[in-house]
N, C-alpha and C. Protein backbone atom coordinates (compact mmCIF):
# COMPACT_ATOMS: atom_id res chain seq x y z
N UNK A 1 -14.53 16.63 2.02
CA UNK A 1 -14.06 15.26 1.98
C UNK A 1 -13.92 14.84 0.52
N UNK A 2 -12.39 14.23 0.26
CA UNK A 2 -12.50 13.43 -1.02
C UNK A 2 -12.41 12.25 -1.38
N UNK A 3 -13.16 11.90 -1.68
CA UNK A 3 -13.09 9.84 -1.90
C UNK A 3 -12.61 9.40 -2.98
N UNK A 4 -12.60 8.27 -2.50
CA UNK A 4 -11.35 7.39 -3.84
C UNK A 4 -12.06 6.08 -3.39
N UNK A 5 -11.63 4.83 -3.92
CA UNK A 5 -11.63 3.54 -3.53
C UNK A 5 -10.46 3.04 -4.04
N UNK A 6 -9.77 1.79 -2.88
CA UNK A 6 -8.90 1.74 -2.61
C UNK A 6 -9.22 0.20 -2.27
N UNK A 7 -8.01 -0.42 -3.03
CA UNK A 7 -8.35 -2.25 -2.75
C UNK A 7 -7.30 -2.38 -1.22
N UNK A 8 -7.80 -2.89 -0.64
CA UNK A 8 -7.03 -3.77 0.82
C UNK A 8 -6.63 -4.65 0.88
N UNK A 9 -5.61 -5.32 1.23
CA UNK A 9 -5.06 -6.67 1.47
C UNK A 9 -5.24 -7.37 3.03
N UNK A 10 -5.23 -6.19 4.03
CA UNK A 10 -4.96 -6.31 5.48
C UNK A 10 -5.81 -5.43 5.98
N UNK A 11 -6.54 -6.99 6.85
CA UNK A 11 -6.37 -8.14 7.52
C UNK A 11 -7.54 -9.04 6.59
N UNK A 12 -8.22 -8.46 5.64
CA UNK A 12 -8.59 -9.01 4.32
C UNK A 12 -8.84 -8.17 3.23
N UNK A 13 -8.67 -9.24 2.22
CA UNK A 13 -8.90 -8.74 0.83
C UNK A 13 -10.58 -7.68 0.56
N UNK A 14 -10.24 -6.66 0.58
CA UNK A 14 -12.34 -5.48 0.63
C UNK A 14 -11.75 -4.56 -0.59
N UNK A 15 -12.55 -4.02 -0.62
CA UNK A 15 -12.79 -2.86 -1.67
C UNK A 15 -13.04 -1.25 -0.82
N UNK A 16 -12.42 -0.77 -0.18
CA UNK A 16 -12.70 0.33 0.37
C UNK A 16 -12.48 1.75 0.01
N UNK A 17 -13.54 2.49 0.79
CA UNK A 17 -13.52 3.54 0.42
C UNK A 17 -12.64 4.78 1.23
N UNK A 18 -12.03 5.85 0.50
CA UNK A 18 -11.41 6.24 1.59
C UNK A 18 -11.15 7.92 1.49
N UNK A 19 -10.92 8.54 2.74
CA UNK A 19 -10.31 9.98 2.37
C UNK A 19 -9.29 9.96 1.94
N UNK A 20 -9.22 11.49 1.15
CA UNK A 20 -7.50 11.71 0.47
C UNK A 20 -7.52 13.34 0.88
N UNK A 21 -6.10 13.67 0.72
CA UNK A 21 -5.74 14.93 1.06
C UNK A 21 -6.48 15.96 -0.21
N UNK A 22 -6.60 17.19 0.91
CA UNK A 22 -6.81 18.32 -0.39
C UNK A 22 -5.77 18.85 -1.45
N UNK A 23 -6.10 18.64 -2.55
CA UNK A 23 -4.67 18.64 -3.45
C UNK A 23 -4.38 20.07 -3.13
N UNK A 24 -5.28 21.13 -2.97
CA UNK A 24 -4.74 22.78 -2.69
C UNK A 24 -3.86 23.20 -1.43
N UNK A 25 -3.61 22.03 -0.45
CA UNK A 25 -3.35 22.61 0.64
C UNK A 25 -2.09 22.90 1.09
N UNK A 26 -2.04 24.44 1.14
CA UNK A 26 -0.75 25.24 1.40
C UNK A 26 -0.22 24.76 2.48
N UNK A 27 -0.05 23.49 3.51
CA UNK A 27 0.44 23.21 4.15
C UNK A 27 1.47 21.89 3.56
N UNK A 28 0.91 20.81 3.21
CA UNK A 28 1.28 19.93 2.77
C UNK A 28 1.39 19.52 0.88
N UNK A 29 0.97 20.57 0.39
CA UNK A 29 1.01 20.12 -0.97
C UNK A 29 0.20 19.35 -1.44
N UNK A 30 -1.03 18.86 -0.67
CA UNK A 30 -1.39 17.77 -1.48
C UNK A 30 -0.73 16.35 -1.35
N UNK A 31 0.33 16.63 -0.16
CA UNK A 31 0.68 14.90 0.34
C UNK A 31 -0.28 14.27 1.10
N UNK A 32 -0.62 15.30 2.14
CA UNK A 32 -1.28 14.83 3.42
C UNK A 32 -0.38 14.36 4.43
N UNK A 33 1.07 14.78 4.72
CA UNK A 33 1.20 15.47 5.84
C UNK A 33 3.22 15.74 5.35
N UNK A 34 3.36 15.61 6.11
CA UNK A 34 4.98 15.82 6.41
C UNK A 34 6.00 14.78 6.84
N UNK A 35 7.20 14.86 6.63
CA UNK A 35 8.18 14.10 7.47
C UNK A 35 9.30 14.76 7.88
N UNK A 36 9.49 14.37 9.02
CA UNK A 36 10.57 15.09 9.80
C UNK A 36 11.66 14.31 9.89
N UNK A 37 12.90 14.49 9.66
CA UNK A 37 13.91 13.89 10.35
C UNK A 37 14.68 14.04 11.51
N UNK A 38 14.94 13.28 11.77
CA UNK A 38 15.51 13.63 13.28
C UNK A 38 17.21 12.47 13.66
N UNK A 39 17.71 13.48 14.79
CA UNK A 39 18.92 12.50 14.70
C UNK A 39 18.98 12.29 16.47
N UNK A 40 20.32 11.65 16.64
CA UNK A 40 20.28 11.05 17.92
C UNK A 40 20.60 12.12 18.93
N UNK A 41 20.59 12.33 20.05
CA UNK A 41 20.74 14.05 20.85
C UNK A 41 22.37 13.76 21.02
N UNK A 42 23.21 12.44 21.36
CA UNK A 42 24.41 13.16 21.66
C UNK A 42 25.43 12.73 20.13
N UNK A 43 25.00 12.35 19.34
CA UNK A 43 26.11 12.14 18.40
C UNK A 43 25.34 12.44 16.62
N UNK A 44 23.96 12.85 16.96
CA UNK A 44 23.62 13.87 15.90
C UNK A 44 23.42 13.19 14.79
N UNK A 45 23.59 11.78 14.32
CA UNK A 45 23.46 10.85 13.28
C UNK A 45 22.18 10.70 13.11
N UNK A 46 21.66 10.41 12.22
CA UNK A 46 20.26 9.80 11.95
C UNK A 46 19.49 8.67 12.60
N UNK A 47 18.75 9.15 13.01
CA UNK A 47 17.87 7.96 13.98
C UNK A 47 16.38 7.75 13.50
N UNK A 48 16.12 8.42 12.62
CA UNK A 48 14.71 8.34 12.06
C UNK A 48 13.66 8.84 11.39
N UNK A 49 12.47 8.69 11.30
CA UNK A 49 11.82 9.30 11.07
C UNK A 49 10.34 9.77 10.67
N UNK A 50 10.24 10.68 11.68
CA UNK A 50 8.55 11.05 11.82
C UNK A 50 7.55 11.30 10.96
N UNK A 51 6.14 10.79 10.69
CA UNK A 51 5.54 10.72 9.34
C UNK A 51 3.77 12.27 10.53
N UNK A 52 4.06 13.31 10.38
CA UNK A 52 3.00 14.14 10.66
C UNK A 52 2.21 14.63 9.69
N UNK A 53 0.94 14.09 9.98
CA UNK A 53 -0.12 14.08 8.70
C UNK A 53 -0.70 15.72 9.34
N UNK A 54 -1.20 16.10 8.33
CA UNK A 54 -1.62 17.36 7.96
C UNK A 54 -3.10 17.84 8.32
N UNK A 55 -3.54 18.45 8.39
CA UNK A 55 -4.90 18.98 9.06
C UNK A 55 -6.09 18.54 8.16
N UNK A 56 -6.00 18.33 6.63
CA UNK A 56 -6.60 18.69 5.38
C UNK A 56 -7.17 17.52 5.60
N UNK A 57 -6.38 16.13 5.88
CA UNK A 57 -6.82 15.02 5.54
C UNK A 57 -6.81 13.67 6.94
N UNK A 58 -7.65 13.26 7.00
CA UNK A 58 -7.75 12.12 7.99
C UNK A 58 -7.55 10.40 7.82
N UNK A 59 -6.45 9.98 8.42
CA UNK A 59 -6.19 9.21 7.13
C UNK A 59 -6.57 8.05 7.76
N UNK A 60 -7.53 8.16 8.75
CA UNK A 60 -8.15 6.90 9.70
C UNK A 60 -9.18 6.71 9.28
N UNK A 61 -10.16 7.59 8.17
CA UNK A 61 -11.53 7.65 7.78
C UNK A 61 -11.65 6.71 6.89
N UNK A 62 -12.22 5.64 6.63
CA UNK A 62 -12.12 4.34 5.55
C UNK A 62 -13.16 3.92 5.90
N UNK A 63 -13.97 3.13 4.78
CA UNK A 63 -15.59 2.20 4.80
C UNK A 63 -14.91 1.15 4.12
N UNK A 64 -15.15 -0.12 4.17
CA UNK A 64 -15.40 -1.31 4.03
C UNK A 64 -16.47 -1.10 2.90
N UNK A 65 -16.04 -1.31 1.69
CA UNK A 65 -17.54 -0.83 1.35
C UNK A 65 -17.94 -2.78 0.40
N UNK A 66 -17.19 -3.62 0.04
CA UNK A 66 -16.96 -4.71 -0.63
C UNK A 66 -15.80 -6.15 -0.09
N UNK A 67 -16.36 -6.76 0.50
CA UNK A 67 -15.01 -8.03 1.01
C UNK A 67 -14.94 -8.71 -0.56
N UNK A 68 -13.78 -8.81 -0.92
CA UNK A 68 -13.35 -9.46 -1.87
C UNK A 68 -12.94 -11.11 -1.89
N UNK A 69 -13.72 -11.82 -2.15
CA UNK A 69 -12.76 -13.42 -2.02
C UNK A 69 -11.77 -13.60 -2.56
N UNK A 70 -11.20 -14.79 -2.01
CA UNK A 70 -10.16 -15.23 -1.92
C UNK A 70 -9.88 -16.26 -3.23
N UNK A 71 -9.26 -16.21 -4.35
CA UNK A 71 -9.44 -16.94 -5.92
C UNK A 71 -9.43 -18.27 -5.24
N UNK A 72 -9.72 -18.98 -5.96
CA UNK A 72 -9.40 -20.80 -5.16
C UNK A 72 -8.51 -21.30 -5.92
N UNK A 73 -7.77 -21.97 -4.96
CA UNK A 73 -6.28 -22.85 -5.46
C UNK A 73 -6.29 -22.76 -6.49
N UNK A 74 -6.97 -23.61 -7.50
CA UNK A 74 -6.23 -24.22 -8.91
C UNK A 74 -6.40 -22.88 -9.58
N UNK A 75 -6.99 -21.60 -9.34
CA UNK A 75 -6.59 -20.37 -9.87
C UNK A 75 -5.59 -19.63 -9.59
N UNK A 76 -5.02 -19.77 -8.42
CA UNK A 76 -3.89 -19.23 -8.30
C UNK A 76 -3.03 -19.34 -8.73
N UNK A 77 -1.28 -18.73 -9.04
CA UNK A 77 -0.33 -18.86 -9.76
C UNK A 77 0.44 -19.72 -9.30
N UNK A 78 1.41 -20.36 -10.25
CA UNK A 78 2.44 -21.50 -9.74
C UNK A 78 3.63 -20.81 -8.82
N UNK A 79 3.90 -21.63 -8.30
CA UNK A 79 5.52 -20.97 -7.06
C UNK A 79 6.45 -21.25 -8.09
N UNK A 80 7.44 -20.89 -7.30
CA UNK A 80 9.16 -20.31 -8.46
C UNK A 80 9.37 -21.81 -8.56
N UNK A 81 8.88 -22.80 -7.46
CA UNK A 81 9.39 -24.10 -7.67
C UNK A 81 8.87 -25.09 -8.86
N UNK A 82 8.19 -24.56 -9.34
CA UNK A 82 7.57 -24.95 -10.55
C UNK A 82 8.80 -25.29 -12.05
N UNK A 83 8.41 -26.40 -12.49
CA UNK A 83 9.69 -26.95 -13.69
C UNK A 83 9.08 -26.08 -15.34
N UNK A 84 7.53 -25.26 -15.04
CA UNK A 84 7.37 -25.31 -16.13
C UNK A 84 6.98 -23.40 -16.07
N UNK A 85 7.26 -23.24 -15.08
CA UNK A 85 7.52 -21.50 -14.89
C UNK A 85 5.83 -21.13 -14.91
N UNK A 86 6.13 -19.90 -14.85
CA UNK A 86 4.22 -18.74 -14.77
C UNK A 86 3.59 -18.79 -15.89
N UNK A 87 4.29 -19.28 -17.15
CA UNK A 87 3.73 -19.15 -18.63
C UNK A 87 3.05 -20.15 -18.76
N UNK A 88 3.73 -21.66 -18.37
CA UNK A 88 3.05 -22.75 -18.68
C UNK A 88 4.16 -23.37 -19.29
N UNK A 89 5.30 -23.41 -19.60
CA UNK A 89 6.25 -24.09 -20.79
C UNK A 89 7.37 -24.09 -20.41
N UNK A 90 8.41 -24.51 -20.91
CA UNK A 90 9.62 -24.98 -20.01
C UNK A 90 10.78 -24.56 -21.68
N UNK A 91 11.32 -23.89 -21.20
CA UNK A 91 12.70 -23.09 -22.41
C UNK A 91 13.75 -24.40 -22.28
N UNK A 92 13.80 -25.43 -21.27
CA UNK A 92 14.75 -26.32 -21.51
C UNK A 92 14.56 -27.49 -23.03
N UNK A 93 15.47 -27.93 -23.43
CA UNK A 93 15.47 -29.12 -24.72
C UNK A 93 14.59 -30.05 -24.14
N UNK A 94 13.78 -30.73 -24.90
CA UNK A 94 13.11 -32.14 -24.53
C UNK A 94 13.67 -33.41 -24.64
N UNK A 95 15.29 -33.36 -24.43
CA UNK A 95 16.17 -34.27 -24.40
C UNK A 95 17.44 -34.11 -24.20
């Protein structure tokens, strides 16, 4: 098993811990698994495509190991609707 930690967004903000693929593995390279494409049976076009994870790595194995809060309002960043932008200052003339 190889661990990493790995920040989460969903279904909250944690700090988790998690498996990763074996970088040696002659199956997958070190992705942790494969993708297949596939097309439609009578007109053969592209219809999609399959994500098959690899033997090496389990990619359901994850700990919770830290819930992270949530910054509070007046720390958070301004919206696009803002007159004075993300910097704080406004590039328009003051007249």
């Amino acid at each position: 098993m190889r661990l990493r930690i790995q920040r989460a967004t969903w279904p909250h903000n944690a700090l988790i811990l998690t498996d990763t693929p074996h970088p040696d593995c002659p199956d997958c390279d070190g992705v942790g698994g494969a993708q297949r494409h596939y097309g439609d049976d009578e007109t053969g076009e592209y219809a999609g495509t399959d994500w098959e994870p690899c033997h090496c790595w389990n990619e359901h194995r994850r700990w919770t190991l830290l819930p992270v809060p949530r910054r509070p309002r007046w720390l958070r960043r301004r919206g696009s609707r803002d007159p004075w932008g993300p910097a704080g200052y406004s590039d328009e003339p003051p007249f």
